[in-house]
N, C-alpha and C. Protein backbone atom coordinates (compact mmCIF):
# COMPACT_ATOMS: atom_id res chain seq x y z
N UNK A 1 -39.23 55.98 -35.57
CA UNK A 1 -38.79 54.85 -34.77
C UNK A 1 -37.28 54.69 -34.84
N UNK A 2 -36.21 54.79 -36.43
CA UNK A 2 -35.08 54.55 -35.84
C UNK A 2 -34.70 55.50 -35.20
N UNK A 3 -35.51 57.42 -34.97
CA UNK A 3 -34.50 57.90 -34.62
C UNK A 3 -34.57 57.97 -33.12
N UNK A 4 -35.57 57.44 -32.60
CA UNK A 4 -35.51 56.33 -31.06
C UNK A 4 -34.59 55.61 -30.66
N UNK A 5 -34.58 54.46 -31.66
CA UNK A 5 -33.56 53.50 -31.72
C UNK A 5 -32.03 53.86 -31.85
N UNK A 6 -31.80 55.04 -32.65
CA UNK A 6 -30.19 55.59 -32.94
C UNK A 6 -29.77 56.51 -31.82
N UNK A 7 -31.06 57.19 -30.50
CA UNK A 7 -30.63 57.75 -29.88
C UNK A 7 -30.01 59.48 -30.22
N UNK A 8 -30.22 59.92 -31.02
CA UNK A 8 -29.29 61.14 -31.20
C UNK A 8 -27.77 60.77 -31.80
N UNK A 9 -27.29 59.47 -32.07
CA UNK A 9 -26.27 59.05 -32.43
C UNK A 9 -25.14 58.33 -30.92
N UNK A 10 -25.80 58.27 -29.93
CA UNK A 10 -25.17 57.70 -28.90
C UNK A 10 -25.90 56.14 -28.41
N UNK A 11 -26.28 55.58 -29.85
CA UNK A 11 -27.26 54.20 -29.36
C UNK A 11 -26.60 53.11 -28.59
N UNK A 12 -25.43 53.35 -29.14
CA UNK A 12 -24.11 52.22 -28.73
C UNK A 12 -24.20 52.16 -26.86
N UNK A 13 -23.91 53.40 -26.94
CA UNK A 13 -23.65 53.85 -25.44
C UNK A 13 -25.16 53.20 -24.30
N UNK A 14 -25.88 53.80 -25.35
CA UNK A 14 -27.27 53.63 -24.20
C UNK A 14 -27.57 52.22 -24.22
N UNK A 15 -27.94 51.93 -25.51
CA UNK A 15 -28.22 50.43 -25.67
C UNK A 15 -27.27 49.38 -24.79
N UNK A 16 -26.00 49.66 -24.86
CA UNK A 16 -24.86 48.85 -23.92
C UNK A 16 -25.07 48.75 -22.71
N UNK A 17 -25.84 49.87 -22.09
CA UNK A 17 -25.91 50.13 -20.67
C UNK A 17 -26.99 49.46 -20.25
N UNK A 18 -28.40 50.05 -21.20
CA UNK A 18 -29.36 49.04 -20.79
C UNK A 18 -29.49 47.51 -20.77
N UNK A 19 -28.21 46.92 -21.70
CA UNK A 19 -27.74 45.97 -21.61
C UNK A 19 -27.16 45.12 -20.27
N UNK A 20 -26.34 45.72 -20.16
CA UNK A 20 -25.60 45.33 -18.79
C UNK A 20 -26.00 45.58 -17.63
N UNK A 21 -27.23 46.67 -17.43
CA UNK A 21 -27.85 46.89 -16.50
C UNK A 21 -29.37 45.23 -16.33
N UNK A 22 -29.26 45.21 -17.52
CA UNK A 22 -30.51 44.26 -17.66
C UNK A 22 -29.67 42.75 -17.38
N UNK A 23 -28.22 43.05 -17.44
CA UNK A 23 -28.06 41.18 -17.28
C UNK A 23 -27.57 41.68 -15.55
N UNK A 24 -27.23 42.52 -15.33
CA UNK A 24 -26.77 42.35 -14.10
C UNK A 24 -28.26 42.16 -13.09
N UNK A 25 -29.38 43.06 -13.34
CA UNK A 25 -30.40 42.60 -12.76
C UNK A 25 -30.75 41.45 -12.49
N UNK A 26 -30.64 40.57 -14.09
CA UNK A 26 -30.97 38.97 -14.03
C UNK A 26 -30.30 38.32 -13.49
N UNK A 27 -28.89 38.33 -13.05
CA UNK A 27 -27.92 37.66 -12.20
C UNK A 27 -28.53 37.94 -10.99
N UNK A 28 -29.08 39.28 -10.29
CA UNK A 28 -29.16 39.73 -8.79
C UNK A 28 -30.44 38.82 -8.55
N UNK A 29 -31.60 38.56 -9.28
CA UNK A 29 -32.34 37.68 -9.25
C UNK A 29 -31.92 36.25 -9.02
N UNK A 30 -31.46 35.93 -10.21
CA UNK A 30 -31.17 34.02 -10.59
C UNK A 30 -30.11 33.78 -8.96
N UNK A 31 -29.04 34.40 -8.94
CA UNK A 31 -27.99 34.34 -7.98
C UNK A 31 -28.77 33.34 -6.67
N UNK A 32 -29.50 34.55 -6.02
CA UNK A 32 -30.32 33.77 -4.30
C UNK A 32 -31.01 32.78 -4.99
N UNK A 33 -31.68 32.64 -6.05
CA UNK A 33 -32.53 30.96 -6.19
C UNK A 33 -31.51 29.87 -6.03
N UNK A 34 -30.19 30.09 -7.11
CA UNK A 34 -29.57 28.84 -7.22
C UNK A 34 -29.07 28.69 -5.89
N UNK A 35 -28.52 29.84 -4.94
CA UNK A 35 -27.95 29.34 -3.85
C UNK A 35 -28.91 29.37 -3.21
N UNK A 36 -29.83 29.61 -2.65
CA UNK A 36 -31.13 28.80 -1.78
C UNK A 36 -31.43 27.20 -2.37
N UNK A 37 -31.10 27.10 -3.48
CA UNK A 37 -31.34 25.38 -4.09
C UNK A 37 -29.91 24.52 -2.87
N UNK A 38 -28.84 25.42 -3.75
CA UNK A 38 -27.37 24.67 -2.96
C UNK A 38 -27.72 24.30 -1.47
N UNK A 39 -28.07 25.09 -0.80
CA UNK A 39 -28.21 25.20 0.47
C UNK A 39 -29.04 24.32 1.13
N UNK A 40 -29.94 24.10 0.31
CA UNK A 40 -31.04 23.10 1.19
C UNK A 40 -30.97 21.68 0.49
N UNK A 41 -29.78 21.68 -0.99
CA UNK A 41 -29.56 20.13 -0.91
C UNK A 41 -28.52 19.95 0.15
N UNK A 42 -27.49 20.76 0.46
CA UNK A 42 -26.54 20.62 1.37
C UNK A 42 -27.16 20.37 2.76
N UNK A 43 -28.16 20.56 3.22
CA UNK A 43 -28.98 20.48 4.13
C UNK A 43 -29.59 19.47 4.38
N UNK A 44 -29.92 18.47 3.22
CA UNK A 44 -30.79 17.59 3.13
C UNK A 44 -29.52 16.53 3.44
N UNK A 45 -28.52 16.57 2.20
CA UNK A 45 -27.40 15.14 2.47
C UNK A 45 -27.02 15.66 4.19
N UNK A 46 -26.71 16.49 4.58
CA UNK A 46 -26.39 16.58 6.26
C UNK A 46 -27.69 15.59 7.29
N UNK A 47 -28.87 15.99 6.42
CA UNK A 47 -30.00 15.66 7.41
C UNK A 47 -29.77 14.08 7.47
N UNK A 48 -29.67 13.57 6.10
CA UNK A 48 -29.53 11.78 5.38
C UNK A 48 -28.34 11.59 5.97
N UNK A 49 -26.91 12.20 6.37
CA UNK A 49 -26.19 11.26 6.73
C UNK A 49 -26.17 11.40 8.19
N UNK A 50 -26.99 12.13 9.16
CA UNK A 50 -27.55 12.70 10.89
C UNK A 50 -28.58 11.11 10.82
N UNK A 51 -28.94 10.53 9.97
CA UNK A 51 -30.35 9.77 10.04
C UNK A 51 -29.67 8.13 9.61
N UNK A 52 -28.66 8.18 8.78
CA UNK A 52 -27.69 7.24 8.61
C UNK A 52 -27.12 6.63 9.73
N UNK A 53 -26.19 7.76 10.12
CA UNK A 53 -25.47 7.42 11.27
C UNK A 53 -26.01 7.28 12.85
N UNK A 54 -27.31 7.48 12.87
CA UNK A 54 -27.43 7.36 14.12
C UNK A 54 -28.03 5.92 14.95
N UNK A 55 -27.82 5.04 13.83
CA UNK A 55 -27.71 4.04 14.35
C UNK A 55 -26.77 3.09 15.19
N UNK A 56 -25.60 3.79 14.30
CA UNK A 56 -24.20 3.37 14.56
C UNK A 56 -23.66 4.11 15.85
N UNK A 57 -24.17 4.99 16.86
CA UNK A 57 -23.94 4.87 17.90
C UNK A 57 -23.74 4.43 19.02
N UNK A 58 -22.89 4.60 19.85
CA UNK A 58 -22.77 3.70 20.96
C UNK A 58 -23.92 4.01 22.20
């Protein structure tokens, strides 16, 4: 098992990569949720102040 883990002596290297490959994945994921959230509260205060103001028309 460590000599899995040590890689042949290049663990640094691999382990780092699968690293950064694994957070960049989780960003490409998380990224579109939070901005699909942004988007449709921004959507909603537009809708609330379209529903506000349309009284105040002439």
């Amino acid at each position: 098992m460590t000599e899995f883990l040590n890689m042949g002596g290049y663990a640094f290297y691999v382990w780092s990569a699968f690293g950064f490959s694994a957070l960049v994945m989780a960003i490409l994921f998380i990224q579109p949720i939070v901005q699909h959230r942004q988007a449709w509260r921004e959507a909603e205060a537009l809708h609330d102040d379209d529903a506000d103001n349309l009284g105040e028309r002439p």
